[in-house]
PDB file of N, CA and C in Angstrom:
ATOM      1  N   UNK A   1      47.446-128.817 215.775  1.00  0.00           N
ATOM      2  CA  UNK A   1      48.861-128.817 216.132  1.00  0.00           C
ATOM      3  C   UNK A   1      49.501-130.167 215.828  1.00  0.00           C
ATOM      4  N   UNK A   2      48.619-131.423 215.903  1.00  0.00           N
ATOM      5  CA  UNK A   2      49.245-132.717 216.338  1.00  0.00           C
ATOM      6  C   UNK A   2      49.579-132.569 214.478  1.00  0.00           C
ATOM      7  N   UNK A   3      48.721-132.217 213.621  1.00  0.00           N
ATOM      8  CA  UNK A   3      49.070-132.792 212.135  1.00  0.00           C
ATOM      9  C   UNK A   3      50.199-131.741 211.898  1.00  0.00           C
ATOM     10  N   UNK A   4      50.203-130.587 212.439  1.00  0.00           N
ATOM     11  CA  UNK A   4      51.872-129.797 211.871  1.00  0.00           C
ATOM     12  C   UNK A   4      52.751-130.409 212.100  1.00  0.00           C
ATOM     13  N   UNK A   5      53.062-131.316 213.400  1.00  0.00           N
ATOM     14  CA  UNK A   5      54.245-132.178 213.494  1.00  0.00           C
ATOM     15  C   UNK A   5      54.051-133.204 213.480  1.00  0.00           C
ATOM     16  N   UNK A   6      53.139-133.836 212.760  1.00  0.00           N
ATOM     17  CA  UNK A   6      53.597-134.747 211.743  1.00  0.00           C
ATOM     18  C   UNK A   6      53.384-134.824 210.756  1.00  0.00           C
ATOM     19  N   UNK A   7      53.462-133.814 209.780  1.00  0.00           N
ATOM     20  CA  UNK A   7      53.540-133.057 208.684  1.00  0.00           C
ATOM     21  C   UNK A   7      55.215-132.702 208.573  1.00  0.00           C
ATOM     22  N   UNK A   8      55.970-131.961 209.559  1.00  0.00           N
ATOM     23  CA  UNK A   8      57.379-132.009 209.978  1.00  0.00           C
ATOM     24  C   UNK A   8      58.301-132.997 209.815  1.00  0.00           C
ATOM     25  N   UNK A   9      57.953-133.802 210.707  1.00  0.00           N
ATOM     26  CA  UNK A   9      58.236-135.058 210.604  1.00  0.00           C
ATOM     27  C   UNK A   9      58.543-136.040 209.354  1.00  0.00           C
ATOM     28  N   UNK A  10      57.507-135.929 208.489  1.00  0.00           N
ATOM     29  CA  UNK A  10      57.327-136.500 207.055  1.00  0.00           C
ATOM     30  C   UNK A  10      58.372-135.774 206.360  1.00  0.00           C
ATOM     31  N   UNK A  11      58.705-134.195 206.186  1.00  0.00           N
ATOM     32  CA  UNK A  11      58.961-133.572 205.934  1.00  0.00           C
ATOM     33  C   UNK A  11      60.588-133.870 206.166  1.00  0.00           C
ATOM     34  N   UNK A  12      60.790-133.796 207.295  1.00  0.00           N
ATOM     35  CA  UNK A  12      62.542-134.396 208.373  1.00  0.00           C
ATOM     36  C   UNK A  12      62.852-135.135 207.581  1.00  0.00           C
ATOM     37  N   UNK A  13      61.964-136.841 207.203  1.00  0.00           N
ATOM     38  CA  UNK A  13      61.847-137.752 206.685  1.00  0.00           C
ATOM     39  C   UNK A  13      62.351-137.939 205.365  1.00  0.00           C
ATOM     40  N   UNK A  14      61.968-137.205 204.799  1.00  0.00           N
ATOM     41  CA  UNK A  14      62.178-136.877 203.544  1.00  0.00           C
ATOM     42  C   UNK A  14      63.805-135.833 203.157  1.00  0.00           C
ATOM     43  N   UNK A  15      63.511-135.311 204.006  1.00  0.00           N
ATOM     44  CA  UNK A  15      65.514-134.893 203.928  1.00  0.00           C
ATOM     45  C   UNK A  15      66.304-135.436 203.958  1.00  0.00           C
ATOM     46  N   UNK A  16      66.343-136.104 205.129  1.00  0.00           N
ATOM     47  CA  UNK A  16      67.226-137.661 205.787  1.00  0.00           C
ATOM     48  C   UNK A  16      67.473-138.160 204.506  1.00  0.00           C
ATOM     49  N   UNK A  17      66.504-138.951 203.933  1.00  0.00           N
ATOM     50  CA  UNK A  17      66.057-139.722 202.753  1.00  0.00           C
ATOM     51  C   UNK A  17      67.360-139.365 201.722  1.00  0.00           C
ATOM     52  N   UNK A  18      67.028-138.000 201.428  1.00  0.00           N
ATOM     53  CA  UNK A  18      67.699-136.922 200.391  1.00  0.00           C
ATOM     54  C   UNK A  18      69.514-137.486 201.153  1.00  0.00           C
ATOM     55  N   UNK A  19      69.683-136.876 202.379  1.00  0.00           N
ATOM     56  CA  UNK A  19      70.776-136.892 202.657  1.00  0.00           C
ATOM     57  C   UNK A  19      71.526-137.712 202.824  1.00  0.00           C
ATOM     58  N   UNK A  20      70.601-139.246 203.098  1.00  0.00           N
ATOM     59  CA  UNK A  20      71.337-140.764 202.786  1.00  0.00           C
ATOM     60  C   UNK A  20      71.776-141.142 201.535  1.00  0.00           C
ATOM     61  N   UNK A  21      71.293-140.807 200.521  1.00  0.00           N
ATOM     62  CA  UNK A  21      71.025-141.079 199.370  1.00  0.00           C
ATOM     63  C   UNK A  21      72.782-139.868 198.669  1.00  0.00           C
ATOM     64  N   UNK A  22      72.482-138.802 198.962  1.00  0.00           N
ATOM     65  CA  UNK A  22      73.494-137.853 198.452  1.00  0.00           C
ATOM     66  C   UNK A  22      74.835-138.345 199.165  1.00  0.00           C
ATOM     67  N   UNK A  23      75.381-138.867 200.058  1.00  0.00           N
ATOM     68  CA  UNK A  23      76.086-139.131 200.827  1.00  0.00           C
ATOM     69  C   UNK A  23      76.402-140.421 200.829  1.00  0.00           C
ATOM     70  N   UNK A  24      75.721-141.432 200.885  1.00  0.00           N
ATOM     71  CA  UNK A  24      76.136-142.995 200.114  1.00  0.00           C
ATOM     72  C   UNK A  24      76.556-142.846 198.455  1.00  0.00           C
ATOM     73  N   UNK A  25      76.016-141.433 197.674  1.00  0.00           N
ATOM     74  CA  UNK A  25      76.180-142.184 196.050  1.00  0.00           C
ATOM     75  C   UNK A  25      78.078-141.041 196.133  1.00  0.00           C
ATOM     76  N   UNK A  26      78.064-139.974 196.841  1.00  0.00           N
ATOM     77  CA  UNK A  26      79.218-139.121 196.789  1.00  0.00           C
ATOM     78  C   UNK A  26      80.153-140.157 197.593  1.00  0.00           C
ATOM     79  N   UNK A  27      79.942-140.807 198.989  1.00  0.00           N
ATOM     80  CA  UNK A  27      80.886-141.848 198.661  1.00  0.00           C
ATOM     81  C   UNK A  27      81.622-142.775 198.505  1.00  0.00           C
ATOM     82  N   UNK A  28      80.470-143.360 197.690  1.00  0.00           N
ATOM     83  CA  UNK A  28      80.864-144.522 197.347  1.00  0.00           C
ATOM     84  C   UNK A  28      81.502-143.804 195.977  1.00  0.00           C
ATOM     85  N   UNK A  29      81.397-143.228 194.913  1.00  0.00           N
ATOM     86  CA  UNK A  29      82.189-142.420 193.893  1.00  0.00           C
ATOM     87  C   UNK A  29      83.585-142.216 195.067  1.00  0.00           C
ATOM     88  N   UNK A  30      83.809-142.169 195.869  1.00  0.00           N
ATOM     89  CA  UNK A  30      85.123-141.400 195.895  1.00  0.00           C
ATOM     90  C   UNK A  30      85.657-142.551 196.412  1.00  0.00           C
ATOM     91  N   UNK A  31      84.983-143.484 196.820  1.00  0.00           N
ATOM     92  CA  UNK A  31      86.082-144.411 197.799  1.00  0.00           C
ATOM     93  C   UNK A  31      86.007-145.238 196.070  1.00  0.00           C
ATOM     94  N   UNK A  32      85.243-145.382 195.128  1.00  0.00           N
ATOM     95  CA  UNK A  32      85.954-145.873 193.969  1.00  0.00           C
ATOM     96  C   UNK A  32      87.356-145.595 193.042  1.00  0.00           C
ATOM     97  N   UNK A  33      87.634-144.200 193.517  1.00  0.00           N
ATOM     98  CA  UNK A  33      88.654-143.379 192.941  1.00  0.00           C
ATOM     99  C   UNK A  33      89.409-143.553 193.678  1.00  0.00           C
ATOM    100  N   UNK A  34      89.188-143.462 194.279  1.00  0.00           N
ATOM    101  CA  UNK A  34      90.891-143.810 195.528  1.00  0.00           C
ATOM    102  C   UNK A  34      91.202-145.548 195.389  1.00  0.00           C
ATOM    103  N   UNK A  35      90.258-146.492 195.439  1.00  0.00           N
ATOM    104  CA  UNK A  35      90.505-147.500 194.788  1.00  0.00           C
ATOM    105  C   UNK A  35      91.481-147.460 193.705  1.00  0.00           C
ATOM    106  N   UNK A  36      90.729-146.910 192.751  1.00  0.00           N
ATOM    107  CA  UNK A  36      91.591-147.078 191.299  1.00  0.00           C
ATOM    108  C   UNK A  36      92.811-146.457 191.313  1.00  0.00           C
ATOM    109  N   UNK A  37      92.896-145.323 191.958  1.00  0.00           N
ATOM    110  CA  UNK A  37      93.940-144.393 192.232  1.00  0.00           C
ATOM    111  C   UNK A  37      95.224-145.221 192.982  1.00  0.00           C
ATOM    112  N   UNK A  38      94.950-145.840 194.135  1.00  0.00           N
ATOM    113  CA  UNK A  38      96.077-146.956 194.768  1.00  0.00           C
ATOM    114  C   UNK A  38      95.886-148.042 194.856  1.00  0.00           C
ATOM    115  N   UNK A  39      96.152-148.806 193.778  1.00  0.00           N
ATOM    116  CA  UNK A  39      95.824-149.942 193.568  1.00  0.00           C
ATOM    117  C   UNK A  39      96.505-150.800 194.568  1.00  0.00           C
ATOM    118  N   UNK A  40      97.993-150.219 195.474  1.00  0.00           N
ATOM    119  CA  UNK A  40      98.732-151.155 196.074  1.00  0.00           C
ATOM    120  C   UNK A  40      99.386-150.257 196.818  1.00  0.00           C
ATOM    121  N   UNK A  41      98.579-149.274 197.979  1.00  0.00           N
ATOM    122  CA  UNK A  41      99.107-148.389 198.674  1.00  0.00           C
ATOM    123  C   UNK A  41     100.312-148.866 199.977  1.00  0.00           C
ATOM    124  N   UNK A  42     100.673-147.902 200.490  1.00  0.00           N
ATOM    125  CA  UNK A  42     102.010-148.005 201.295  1.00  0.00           C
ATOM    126  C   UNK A  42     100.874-147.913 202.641  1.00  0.00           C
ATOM    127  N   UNK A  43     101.884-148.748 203.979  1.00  0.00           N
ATOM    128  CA  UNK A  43     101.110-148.915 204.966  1.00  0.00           C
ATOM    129  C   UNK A  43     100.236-147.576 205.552  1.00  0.00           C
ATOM    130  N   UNK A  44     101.172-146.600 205.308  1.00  0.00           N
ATOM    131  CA  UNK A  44     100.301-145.410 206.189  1.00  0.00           C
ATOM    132  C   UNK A  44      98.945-144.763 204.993  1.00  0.00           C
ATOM    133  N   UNK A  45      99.384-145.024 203.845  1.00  0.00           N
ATOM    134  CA  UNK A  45      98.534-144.755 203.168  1.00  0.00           C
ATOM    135  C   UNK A  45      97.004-145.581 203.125  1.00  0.00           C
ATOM    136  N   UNK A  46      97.209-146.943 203.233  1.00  0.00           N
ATOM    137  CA  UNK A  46      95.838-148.175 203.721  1.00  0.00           C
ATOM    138  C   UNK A  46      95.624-147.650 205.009  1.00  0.00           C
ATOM    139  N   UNK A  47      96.531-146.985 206.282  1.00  0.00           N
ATOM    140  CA  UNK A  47      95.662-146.376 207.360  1.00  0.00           C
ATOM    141  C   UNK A  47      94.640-145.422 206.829  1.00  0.00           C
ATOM    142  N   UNK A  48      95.285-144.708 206.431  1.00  0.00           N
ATOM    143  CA  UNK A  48      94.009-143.249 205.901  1.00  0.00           C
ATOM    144  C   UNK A  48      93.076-143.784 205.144  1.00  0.00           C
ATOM    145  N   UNK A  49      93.034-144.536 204.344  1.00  0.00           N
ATOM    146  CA  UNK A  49      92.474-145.215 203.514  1.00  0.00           C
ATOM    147  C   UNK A  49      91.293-145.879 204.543  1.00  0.00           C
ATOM    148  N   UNK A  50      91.577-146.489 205.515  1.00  0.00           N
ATOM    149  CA  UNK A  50      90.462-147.422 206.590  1.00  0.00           C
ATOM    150  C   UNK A  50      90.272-146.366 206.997  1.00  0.00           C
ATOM    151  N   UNK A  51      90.617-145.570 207.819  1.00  0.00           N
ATOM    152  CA  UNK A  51      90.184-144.702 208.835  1.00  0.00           C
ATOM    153  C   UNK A  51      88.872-143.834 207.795  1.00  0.00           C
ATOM    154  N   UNK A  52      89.446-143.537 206.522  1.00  0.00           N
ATOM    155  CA  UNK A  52      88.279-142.925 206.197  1.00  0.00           C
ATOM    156  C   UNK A  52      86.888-143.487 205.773  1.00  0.00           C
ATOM    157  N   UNK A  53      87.395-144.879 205.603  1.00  0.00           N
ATOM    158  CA  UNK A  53      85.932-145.479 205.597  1.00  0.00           C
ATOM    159  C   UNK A  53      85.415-146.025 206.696  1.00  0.00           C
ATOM    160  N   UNK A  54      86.170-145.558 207.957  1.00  0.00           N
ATOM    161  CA  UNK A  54      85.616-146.430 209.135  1.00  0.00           C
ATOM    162  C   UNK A  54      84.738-145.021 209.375  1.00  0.00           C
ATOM    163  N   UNK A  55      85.377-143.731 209.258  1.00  0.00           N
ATOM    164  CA  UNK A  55      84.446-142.200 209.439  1.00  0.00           C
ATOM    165  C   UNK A  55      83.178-142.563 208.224  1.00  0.00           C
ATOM    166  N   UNK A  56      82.830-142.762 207.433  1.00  0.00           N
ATOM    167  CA  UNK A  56      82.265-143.091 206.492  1.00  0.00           C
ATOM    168  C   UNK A  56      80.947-144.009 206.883  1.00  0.00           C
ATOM    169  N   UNK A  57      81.461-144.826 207.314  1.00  0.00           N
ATOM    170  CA  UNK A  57      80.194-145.984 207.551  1.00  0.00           C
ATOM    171  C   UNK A  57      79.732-145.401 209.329  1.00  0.00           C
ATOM    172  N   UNK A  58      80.431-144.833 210.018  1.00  0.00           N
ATOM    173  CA  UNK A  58      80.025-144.003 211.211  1.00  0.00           C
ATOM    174  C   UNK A  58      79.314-143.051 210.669  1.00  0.00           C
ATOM    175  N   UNK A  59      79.393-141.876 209.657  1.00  0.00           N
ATOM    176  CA  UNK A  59      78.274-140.818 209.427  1.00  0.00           C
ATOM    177  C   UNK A  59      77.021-141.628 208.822  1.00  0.00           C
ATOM    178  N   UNK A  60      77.440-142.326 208.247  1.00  0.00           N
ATOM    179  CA  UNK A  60      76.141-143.224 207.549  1.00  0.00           C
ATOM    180  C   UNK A  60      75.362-144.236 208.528  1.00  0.00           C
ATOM    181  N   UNK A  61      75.912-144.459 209.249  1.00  0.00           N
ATOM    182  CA  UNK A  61      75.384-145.164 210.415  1.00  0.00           C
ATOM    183  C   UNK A  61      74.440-143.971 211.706  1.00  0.00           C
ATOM    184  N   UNK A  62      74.999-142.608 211.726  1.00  0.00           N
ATOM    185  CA  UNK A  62      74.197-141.880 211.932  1.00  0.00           C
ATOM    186  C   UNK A  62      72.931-140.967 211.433  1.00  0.00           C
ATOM    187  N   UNK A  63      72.665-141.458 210.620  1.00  0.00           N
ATOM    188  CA  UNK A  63      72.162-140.885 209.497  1.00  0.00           C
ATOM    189  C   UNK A  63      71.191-142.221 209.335  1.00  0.00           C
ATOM    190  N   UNK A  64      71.332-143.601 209.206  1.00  0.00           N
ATOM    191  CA  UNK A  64      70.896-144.371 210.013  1.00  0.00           C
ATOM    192  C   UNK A  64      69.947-144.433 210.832  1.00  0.00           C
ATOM    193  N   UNK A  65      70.090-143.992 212.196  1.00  0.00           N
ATOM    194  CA  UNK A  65      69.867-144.014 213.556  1.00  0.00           C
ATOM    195  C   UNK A  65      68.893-142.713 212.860  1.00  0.00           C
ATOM    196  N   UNK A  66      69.235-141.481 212.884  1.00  0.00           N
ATOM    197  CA  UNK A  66      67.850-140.713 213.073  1.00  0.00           C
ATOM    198  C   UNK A  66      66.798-140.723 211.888  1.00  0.00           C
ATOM    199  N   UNK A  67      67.279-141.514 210.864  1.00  0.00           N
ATOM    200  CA  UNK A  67      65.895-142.061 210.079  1.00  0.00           C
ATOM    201  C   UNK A  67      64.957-142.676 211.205  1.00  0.00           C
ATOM    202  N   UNK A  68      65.749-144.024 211.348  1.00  0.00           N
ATOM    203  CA  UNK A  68      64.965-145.131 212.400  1.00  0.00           C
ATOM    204  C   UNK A  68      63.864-144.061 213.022  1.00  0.00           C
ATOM    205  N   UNK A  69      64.615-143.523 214.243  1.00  0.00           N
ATOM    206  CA  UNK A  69      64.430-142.273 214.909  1.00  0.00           C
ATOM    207  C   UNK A  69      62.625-141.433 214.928  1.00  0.00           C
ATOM    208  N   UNK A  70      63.259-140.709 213.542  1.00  0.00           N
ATOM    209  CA  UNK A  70      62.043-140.490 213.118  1.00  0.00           C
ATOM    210  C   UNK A  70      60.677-141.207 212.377  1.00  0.00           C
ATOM    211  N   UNK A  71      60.811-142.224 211.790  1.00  0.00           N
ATOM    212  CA  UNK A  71      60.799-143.500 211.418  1.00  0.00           C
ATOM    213  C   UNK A  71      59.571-143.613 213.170  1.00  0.00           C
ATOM    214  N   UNK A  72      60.203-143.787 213.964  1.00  0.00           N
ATOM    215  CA  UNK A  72      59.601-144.291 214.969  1.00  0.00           C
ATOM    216  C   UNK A  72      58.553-143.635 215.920  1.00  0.00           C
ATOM    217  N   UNK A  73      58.835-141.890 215.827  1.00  0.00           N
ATOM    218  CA  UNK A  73      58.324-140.791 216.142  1.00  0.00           C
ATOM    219  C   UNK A  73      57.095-140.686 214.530  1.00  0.00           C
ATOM    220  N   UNK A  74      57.218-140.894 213.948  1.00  0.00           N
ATOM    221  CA  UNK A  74      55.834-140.843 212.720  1.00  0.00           C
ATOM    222  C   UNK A  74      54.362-142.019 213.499  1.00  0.00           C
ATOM    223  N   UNK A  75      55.314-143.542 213.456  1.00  0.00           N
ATOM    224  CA  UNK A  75      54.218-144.697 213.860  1.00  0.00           C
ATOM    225  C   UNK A  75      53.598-143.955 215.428  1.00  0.00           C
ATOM    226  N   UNK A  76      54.141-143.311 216.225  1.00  0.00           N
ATOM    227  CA  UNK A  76      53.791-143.372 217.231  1.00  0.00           C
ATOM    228  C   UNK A  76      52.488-142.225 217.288  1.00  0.00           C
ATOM    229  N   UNK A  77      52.877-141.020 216.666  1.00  0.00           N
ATOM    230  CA  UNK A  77      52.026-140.202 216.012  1.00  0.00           C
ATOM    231  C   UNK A  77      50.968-140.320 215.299  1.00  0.00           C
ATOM    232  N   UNK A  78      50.990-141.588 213.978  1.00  0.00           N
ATOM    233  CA  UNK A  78      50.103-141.860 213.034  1.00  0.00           C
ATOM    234  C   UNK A  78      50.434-143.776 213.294  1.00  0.00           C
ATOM    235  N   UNK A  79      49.998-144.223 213.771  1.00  0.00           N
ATOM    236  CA  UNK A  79      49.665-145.899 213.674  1.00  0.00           C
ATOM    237  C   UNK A  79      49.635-146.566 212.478  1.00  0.00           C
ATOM    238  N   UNK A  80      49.206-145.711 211.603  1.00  0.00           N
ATOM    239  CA  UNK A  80      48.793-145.891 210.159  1.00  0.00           C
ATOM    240  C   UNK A  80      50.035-145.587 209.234  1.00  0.00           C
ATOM    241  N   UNK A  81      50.601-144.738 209.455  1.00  0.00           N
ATOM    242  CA  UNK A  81      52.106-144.537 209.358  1.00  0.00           C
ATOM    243  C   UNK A  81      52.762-145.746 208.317  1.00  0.00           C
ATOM    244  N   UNK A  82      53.069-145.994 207.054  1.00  0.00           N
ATOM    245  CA  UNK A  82      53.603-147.075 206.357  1.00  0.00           C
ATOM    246  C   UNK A  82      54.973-146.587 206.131  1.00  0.00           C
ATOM    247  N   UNK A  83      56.076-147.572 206.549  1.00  0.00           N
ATOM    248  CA  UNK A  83      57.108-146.988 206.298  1.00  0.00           C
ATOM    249  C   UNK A  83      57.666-147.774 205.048  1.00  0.00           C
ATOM    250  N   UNK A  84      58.803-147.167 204.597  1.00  0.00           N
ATOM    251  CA  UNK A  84      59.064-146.999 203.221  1.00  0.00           C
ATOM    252  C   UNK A  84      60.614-147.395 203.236  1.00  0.00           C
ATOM    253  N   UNK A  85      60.902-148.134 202.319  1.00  0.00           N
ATOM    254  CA  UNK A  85      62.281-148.596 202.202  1.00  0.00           C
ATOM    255  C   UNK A  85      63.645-147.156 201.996  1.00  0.00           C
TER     256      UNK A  85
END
């Protein structure tokens, strides 16, 4: 039982991974386009503009947290456990 979940785990691990990765490169592509797109936006427009990268670095910051997370639930499971950039 103990190696199915952490077999899972590795597994979790490896999604996360996937889903940090798909989600930092989608957007950082879009917050480049909107860059280029308003080079010298109007005040309410630089609100939306922050607000969406303040939502931005909050999902990524959660995403974050349950790497760590699991990350921490693997060592505790396997000692031997090498974690990986």
């Amino acid at each position: 039982m103990g190696d199915a979940i952490y077999q899972f785990f590795l597994y979790k691990l490896d999604a996360v991974n996937s889903i940090l990765e798909a989600y930092t490169r989608r957007i950082s592509s879009a917050l480049d386009l909107l860059h280029w797109i308003y080079h010298e936006p109007n005040q309410e427009q630089r609100y939306y503009i922050l607000l969406s990268l303040h939502q931005s670095r909050e999902v990524e910051r959660s995403i974050l947290q349950e790497k760590q997370l699991i990350i921490d639930i693997l060592m505790a499971l396997n000692p031997d456990f090498e974690r990986t950039p």
